[in-house]
N, C-alpha and C. Protein backbone atom coordinates (compact mmCIF):
# COMPACT_ATOMS: atom_id res chain seq x y z
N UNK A 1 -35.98 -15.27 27.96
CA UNK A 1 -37.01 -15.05 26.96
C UNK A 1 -36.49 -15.51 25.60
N UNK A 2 -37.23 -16.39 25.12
CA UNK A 2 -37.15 -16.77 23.66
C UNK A 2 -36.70 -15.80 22.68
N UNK A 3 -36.33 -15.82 21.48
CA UNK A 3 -35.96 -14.76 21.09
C UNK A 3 -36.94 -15.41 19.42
N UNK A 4 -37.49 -14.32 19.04
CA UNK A 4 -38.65 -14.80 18.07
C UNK A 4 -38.66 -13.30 16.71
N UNK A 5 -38.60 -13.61 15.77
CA UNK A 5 -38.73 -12.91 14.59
C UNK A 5 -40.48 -11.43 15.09
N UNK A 6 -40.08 -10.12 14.48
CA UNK A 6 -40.92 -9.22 14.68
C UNK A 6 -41.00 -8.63 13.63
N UNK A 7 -42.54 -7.66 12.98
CA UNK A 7 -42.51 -7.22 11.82
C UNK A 7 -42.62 -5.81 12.30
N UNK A 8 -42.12 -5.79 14.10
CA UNK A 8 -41.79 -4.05 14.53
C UNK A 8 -40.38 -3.27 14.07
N UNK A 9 -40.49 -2.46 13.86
CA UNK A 9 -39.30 -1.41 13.94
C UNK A 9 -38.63 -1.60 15.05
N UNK A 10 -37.36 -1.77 15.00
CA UNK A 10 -36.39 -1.94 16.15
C UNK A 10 -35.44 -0.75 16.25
N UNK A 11 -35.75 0.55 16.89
CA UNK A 11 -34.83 1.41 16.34
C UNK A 11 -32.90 1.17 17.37
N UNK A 12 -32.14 1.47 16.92
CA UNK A 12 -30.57 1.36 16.92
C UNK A 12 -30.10 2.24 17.50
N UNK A 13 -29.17 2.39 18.39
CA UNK A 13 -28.56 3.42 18.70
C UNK A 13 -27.04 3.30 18.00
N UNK A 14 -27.11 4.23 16.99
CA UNK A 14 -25.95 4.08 15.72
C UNK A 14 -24.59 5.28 16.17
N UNK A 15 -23.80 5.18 16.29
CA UNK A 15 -22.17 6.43 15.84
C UNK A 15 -21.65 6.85 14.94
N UNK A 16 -21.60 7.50 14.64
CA UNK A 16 -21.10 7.91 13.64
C UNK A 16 -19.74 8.74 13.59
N UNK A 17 -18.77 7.92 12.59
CA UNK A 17 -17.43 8.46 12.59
C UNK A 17 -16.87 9.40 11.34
N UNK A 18 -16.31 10.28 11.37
CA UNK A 18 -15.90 10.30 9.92
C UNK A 18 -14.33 10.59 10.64
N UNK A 19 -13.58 9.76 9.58
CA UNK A 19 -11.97 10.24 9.22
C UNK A 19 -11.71 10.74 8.44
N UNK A 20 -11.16 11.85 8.68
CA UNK A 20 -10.49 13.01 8.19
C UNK A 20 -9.44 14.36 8.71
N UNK A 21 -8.54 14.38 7.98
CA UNK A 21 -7.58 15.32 8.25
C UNK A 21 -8.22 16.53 8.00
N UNK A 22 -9.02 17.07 7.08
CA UNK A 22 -9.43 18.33 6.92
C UNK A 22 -11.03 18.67 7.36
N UNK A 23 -11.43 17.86 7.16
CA UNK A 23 -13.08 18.29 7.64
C UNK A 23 -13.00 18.19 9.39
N UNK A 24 -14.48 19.18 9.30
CA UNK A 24 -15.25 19.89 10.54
C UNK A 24 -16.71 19.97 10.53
N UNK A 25 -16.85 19.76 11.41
CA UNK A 25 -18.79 19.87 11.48
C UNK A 25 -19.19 20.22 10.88
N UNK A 26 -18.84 21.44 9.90
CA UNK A 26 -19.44 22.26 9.47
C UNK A 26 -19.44 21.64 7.80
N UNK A 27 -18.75 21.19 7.61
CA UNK A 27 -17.92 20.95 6.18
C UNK A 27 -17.94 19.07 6.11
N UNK A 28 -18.26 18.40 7.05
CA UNK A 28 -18.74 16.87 7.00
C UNK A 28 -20.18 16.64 6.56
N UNK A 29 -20.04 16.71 4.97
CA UNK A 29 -21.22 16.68 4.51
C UNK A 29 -21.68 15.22 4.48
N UNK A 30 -20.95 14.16 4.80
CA UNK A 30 -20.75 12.43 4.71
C UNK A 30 -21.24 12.14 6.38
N UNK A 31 -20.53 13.09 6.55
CA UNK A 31 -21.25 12.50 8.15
C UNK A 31 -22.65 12.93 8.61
N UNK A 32 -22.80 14.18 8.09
CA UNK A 32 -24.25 14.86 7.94
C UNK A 32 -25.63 13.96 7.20
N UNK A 33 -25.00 13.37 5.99
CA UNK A 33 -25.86 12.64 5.69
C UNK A 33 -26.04 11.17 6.03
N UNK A 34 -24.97 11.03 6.77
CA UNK A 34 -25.62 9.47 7.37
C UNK A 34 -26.41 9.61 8.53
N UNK A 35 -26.02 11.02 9.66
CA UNK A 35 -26.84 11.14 10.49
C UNK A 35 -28.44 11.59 10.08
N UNK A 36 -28.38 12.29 9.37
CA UNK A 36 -29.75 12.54 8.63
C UNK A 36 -30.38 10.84 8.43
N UNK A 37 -29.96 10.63 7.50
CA UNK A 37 -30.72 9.25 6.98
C UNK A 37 -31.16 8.12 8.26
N UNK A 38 -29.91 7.92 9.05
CA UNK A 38 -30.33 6.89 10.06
C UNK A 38 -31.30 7.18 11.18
N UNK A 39 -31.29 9.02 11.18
CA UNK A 39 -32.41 9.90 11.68
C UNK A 39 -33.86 9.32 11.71
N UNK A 40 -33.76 9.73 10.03
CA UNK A 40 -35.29 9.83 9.22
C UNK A 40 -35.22 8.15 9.23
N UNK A 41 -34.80 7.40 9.18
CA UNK A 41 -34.82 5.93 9.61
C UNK A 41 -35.81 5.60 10.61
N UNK A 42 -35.61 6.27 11.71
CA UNK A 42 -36.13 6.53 13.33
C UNK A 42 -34.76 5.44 14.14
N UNK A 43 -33.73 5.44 13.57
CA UNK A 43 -32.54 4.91 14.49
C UNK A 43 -32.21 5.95 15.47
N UNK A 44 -31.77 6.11 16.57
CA UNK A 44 -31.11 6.84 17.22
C UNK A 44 -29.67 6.90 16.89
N UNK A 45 -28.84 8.65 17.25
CA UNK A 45 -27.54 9.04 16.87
C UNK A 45 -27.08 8.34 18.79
N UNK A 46 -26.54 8.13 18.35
CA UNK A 46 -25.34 7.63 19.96
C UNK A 46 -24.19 8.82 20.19
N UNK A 47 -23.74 9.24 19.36
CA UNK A 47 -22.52 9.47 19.11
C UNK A 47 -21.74 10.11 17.58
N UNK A 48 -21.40 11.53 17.38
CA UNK A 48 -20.56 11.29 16.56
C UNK A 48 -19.77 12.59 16.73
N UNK A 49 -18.54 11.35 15.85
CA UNK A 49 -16.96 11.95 16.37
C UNK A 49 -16.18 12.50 14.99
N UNK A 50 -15.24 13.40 14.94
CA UNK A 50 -14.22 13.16 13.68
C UNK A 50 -13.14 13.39 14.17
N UNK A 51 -12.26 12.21 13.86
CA UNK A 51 -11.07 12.07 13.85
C UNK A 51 -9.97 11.82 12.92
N UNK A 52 -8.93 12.45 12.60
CA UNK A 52 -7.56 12.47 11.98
C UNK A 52 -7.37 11.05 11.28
N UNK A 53 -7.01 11.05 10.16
CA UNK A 53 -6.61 9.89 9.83
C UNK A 53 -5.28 9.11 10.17
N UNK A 54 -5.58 8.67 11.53
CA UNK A 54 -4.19 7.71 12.24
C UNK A 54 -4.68 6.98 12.83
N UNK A 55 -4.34 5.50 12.56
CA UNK A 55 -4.92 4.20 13.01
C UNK A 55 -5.25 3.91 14.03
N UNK A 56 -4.34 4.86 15.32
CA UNK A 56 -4.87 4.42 16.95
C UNK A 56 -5.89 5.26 17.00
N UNK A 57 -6.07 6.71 16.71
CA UNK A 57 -7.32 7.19 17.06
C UNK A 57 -8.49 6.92 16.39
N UNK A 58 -8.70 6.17 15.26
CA UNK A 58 -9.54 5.95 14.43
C UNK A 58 -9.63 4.83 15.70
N UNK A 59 -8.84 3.51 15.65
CA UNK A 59 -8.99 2.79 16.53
C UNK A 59 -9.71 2.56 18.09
N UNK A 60 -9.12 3.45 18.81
CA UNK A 60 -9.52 4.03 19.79
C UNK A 60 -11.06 4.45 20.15
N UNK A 61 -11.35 5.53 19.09
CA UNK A 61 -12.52 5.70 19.19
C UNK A 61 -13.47 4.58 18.52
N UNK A 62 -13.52 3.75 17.97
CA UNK A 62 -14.52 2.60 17.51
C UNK A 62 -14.03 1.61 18.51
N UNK A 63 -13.29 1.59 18.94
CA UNK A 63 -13.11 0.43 20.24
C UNK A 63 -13.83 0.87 21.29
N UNK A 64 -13.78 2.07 22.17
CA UNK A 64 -14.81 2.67 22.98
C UNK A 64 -16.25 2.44 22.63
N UNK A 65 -16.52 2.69 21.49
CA UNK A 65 -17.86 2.23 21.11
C UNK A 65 -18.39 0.77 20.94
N UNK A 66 -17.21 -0.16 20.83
CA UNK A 66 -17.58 -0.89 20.94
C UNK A 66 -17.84 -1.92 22.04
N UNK A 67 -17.09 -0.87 23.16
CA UNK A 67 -17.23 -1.37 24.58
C UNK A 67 -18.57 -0.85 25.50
N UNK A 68 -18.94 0.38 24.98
CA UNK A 68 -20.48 0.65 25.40
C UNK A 68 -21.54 -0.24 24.78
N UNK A 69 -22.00 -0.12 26.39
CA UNK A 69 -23.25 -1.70 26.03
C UNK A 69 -24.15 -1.26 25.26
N UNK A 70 -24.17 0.01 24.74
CA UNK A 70 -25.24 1.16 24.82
C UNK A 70 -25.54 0.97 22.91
N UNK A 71 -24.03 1.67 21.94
CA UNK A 71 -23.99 1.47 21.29
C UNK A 71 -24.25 -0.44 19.66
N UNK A 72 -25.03 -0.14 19.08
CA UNK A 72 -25.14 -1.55 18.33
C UNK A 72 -24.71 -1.39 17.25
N UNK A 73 -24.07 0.06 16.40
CA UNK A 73 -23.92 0.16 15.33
C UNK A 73 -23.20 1.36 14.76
N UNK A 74 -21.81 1.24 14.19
CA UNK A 74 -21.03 2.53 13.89
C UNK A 74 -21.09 2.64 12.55
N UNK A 75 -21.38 3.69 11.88
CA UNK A 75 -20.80 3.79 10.55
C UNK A 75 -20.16 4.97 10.59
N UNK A 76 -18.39 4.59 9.37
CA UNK A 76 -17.26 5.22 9.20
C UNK A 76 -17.45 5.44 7.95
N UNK A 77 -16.78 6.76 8.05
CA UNK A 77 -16.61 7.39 6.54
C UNK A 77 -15.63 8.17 6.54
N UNK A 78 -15.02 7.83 5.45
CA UNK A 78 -13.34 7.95 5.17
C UNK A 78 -12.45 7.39 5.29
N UNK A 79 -11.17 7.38 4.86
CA UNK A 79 -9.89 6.52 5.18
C UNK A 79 -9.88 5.38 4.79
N UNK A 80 -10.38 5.13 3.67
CA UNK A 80 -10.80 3.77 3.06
C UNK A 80 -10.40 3.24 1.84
N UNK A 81 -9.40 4.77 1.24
CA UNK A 81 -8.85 4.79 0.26
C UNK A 81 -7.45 4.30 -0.02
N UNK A 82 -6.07 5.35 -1.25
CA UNK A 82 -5.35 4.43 -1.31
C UNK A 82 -4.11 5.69 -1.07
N UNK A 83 -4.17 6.39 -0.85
CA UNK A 83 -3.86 7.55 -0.44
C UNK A 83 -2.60 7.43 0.75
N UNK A 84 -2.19 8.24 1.27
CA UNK A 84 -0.46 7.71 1.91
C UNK A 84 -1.09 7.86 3.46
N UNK A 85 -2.67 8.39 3.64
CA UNK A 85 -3.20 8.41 4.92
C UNK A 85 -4.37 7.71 5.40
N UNK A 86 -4.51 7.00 3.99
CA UNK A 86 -5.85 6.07 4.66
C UNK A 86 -5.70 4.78 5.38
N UNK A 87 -5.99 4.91 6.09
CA UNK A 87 -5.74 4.30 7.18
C UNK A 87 -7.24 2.98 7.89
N UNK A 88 -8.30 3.55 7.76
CA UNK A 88 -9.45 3.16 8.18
C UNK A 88 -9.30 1.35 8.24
N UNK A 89 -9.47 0.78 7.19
CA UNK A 89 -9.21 -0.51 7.23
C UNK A 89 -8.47 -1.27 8.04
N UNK A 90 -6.84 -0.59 8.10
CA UNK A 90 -5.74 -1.87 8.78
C UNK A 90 -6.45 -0.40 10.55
N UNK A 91 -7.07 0.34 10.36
CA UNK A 91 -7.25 0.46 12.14
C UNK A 91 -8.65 -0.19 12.52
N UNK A 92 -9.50 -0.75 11.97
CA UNK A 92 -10.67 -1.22 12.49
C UNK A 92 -10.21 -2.89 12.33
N UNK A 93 -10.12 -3.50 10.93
CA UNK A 93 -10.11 -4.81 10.95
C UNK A 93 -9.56 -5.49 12.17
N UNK A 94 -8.56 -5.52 12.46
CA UNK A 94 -8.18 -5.75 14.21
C UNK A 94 -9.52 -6.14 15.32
N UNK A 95 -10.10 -5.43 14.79
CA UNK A 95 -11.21 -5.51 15.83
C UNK A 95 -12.60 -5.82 15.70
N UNK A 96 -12.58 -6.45 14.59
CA UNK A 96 -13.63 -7.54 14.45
C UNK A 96 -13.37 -9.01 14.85
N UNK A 97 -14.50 -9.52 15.36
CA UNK A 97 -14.87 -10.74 15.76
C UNK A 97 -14.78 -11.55 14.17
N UNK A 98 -15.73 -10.89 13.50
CA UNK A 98 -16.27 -11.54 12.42
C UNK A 98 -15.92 -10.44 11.16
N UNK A 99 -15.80 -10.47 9.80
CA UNK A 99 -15.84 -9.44 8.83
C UNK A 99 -16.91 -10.37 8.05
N UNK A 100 -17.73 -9.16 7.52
CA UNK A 100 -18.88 -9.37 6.92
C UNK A 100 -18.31 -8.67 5.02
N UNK A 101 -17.63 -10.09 4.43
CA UNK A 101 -17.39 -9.88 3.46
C UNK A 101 -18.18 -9.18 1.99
N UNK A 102 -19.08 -9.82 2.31
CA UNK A 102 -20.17 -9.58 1.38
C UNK A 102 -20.67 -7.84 1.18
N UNK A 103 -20.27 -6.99 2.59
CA UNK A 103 -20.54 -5.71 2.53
C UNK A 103 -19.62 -4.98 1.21
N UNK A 104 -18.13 -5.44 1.18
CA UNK A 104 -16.94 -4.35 0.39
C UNK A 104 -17.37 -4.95 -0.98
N UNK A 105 -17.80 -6.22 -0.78
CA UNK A 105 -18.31 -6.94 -2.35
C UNK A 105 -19.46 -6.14 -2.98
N UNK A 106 -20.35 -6.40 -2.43
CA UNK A 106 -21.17 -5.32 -3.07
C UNK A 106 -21.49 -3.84 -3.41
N UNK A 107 -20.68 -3.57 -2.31
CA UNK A 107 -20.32 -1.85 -2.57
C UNK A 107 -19.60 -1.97 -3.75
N UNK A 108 -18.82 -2.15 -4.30
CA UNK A 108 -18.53 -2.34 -5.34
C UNK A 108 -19.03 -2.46 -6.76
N UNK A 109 -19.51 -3.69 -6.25
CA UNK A 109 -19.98 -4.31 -7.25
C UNK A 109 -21.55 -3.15 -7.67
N UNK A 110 -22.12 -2.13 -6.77
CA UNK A 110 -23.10 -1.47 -7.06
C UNK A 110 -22.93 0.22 -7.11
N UNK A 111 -21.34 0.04 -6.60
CA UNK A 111 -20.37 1.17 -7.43
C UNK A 111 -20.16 1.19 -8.84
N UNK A 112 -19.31 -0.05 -9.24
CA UNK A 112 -19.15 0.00 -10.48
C UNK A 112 -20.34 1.04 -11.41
N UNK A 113 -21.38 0.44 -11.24
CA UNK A 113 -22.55 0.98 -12.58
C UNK A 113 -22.20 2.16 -11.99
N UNK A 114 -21.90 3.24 -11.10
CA UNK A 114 -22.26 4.66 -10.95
C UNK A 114 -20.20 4.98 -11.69
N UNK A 115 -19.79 4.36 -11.02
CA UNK A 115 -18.12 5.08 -11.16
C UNK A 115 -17.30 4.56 -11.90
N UNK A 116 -17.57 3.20 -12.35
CA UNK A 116 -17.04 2.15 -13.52
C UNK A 116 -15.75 1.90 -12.39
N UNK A 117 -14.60 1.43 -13.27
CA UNK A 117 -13.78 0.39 -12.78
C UNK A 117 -13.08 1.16 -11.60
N UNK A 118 -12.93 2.64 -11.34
CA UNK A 118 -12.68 3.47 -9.99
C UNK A 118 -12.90 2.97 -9.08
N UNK A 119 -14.08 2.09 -8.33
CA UNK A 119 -14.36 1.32 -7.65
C UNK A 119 -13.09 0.45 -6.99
N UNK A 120 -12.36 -0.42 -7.81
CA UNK A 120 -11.22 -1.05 -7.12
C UNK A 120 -10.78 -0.17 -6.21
N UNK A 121 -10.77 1.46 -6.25
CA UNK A 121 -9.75 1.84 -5.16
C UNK A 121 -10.22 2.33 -3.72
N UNK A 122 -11.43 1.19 -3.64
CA UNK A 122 -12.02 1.34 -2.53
C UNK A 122 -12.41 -0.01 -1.75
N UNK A 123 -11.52 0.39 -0.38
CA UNK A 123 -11.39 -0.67 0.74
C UNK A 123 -12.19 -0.51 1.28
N UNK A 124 -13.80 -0.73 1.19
CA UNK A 124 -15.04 -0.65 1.90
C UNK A 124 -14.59 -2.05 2.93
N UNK A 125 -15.61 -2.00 3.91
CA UNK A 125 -14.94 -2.96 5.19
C UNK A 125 -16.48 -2.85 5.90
N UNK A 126 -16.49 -4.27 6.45
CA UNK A 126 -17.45 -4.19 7.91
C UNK A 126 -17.33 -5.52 8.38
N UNK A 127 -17.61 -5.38 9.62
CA UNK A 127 -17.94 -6.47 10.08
C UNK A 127 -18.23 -6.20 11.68
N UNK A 128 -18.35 -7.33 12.76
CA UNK A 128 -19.26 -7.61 13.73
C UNK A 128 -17.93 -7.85 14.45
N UNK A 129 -18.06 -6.93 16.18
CA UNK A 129 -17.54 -6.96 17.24
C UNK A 129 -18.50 -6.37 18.61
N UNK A 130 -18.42 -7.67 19.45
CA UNK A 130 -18.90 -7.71 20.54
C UNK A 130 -20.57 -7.13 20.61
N UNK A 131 -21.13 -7.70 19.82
CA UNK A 131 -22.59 -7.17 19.08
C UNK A 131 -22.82 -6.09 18.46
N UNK A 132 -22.04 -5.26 17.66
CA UNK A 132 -21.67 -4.26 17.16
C UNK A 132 -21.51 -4.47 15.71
N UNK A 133 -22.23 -3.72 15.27
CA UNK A 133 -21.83 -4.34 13.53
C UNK A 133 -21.23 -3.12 13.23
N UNK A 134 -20.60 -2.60 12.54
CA UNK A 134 -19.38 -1.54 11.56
C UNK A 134 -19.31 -1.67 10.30
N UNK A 135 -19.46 -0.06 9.67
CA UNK A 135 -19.71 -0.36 8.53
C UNK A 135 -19.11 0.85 7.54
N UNK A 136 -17.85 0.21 7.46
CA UNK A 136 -16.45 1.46 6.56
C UNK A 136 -17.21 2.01 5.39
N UNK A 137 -17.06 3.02 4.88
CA UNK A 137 -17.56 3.37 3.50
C UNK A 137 -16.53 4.77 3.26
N UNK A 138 -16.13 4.74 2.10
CA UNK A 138 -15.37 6.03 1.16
C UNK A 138 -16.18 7.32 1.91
N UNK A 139 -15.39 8.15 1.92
CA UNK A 139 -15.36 9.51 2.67
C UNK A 139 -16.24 10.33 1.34
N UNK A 140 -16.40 9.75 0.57
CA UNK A 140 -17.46 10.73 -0.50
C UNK A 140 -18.82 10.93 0.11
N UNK A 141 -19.77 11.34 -0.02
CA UNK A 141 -21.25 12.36 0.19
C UNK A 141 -21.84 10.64 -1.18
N UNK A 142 -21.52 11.01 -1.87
CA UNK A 142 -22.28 9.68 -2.93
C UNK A 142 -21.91 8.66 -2.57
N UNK A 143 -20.66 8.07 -2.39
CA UNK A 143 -20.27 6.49 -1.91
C UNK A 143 -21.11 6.76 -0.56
N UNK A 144 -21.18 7.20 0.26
CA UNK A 144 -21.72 6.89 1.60
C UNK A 144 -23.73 7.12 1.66
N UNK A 145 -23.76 7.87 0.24
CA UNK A 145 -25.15 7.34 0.05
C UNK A 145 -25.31 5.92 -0.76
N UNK A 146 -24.91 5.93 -1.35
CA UNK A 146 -25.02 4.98 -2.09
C UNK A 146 -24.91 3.11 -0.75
N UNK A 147 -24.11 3.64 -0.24
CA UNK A 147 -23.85 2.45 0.92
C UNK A 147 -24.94 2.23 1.96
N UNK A 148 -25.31 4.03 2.41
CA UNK A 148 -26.77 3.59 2.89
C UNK A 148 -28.10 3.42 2.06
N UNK A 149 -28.17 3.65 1.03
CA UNK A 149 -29.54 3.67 0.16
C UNK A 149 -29.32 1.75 -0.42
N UNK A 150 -28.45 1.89 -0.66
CA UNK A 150 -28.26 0.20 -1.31
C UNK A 150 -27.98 -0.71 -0.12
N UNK A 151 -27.71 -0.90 1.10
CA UNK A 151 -26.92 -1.79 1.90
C UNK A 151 -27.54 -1.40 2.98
N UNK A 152 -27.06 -0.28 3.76
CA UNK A 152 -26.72 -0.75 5.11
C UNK A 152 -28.28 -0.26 5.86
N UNK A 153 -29.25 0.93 5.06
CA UNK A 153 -30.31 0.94 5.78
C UNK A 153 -31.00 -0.38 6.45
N UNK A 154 -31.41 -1.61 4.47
CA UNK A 154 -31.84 -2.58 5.00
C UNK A 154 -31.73 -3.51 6.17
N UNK A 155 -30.21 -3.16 6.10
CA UNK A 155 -29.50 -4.62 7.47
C UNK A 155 -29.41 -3.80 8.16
N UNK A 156 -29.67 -2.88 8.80
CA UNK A 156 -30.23 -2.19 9.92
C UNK A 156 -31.55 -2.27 10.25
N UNK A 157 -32.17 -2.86 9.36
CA UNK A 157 -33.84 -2.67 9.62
C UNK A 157 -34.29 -3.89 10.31
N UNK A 158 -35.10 -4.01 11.61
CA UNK A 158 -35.34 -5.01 12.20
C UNK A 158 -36.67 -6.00 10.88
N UNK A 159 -37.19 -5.39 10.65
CA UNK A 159 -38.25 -6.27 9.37
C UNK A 159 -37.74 -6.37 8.15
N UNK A 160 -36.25 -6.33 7.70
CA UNK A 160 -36.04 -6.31 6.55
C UNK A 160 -35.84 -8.11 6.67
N UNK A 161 -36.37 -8.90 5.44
CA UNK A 161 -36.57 -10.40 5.20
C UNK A 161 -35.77 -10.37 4.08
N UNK A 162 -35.00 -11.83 3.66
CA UNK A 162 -35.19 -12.77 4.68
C UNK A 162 -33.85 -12.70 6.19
N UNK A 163 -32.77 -11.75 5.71
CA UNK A 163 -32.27 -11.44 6.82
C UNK A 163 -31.89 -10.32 6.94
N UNK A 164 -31.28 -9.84 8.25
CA UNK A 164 -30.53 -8.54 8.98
C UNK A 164 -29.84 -8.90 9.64
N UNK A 165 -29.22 -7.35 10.21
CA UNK A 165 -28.48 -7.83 11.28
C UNK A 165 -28.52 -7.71 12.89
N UNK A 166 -30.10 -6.86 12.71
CA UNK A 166 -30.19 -6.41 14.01
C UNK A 166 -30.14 -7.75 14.88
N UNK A 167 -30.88 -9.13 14.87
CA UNK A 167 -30.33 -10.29 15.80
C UNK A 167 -29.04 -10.45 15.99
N UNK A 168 -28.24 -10.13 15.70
CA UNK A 168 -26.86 -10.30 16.32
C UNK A 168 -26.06 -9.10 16.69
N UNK A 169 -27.01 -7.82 16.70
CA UNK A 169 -26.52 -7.28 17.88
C UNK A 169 -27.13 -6.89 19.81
N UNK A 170 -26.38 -6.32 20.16
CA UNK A 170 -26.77 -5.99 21.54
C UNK A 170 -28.08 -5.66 21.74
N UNK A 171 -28.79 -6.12 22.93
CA UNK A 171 -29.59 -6.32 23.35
C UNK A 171 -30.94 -6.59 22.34
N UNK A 172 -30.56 -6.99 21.17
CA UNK A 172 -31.68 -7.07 19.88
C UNK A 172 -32.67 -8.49 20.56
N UNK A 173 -33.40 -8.80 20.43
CA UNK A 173 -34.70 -9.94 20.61
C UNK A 173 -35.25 -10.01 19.83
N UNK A 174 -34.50 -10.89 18.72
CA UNK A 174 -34.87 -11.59 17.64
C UNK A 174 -34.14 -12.76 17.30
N UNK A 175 -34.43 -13.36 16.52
CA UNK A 175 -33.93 -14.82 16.14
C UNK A 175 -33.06 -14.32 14.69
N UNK A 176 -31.73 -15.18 14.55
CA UNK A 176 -31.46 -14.93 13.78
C UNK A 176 -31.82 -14.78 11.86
N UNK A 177 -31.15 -14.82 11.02
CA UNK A 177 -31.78 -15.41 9.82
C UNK A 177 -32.58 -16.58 9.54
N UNK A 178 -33.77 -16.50 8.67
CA UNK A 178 -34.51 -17.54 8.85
C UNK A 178 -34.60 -17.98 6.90
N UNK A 179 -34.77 -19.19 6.89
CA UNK A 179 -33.93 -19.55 5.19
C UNK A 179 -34.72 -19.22 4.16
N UNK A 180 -34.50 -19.22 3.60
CA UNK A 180 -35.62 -18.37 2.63
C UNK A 180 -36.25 -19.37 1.74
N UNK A 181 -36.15 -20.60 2.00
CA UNK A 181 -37.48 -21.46 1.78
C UNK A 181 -38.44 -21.43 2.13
């Protein structure tokens, strides 16, 4: 089957990670609100985990996810910092196909106006493995809104123009970006 542009809702089956040494269900207010949002989205939760900030289990668990055919989309929160335990970055980058530069650029760059030059000390990260897109963000409640309210809802959204990312993940049926001429 052809694969052809839609102005339907494509909902996602998304994971959600947070790294952290001290938080718990109860007290993951970052992970609470991404599941909320990708909720009220109408994405589906797949999955979510919290794990310790140490590179194989951070690892580990986003590699599993990225081996279920099931899963199309993780977002991480935490460990992204500069701290003697953040870790998030050198344990995911490994395991992209592709890094989607433009994500840590603009987090930034739409940090700055909220946090001013603080921003540098954040290793925001994503990118695309095995139709799986990933999408690192600072362990804060505001950086991880701010990442979904500015960024990552849209490129999750199957009708967001002139592109997304749902065509290049798993089992998506759509055509990729189309030019904005």
């Amino acid at each position: 089957m052809a694969k052809t542009f839609t102005d339907e809702f494509i909902p996602l089956n998304i994971a959600v990670l947070t790294v952290s040494d001290s938080r718990t269900e109860e007290t993951d207010t970052s992970g609470q609100l991404l599941v909320a949002e990708l909720t009220k989205q109408g994405h589906h939760l797949s999955d979510k985990q919290i794990v310790i900030d140490d590179v194989y289990k951070i690892r580990a668990q986003i590699a599993n996810w990225i081996a279920d055919e099931t899963t199309q989309a993780i977002l991480v929160t935490g460990g992204t910092g500069f701290t003697g335990r953040d870790s998030t970055p050198e344990a995911v980058t490994p395991l992209f196909d592709k890094t989607i530069d433009g994500f840590g650029e603009l987090f930034r760059q739409i940090s700055y106006q909220q946090i001013g030059t603080s921003t540098v000390q954040s290793r925001a990260i994503a990118g695309l493995s095995n139709g799986t897109v990933i999408f690192c963000m600072p362990g804060s409640t505001n950086a991880c809104r701010t990442a979904w309210d500015e960024i990552i809802e849209s490129q999750l959204n199957s009708t967001h123009r002139p592109c997304n990312f749902v065509p290049q993940l798993k089992q998506a049926e759509l055509a990729p970006c189309r030019s904005r001429s």
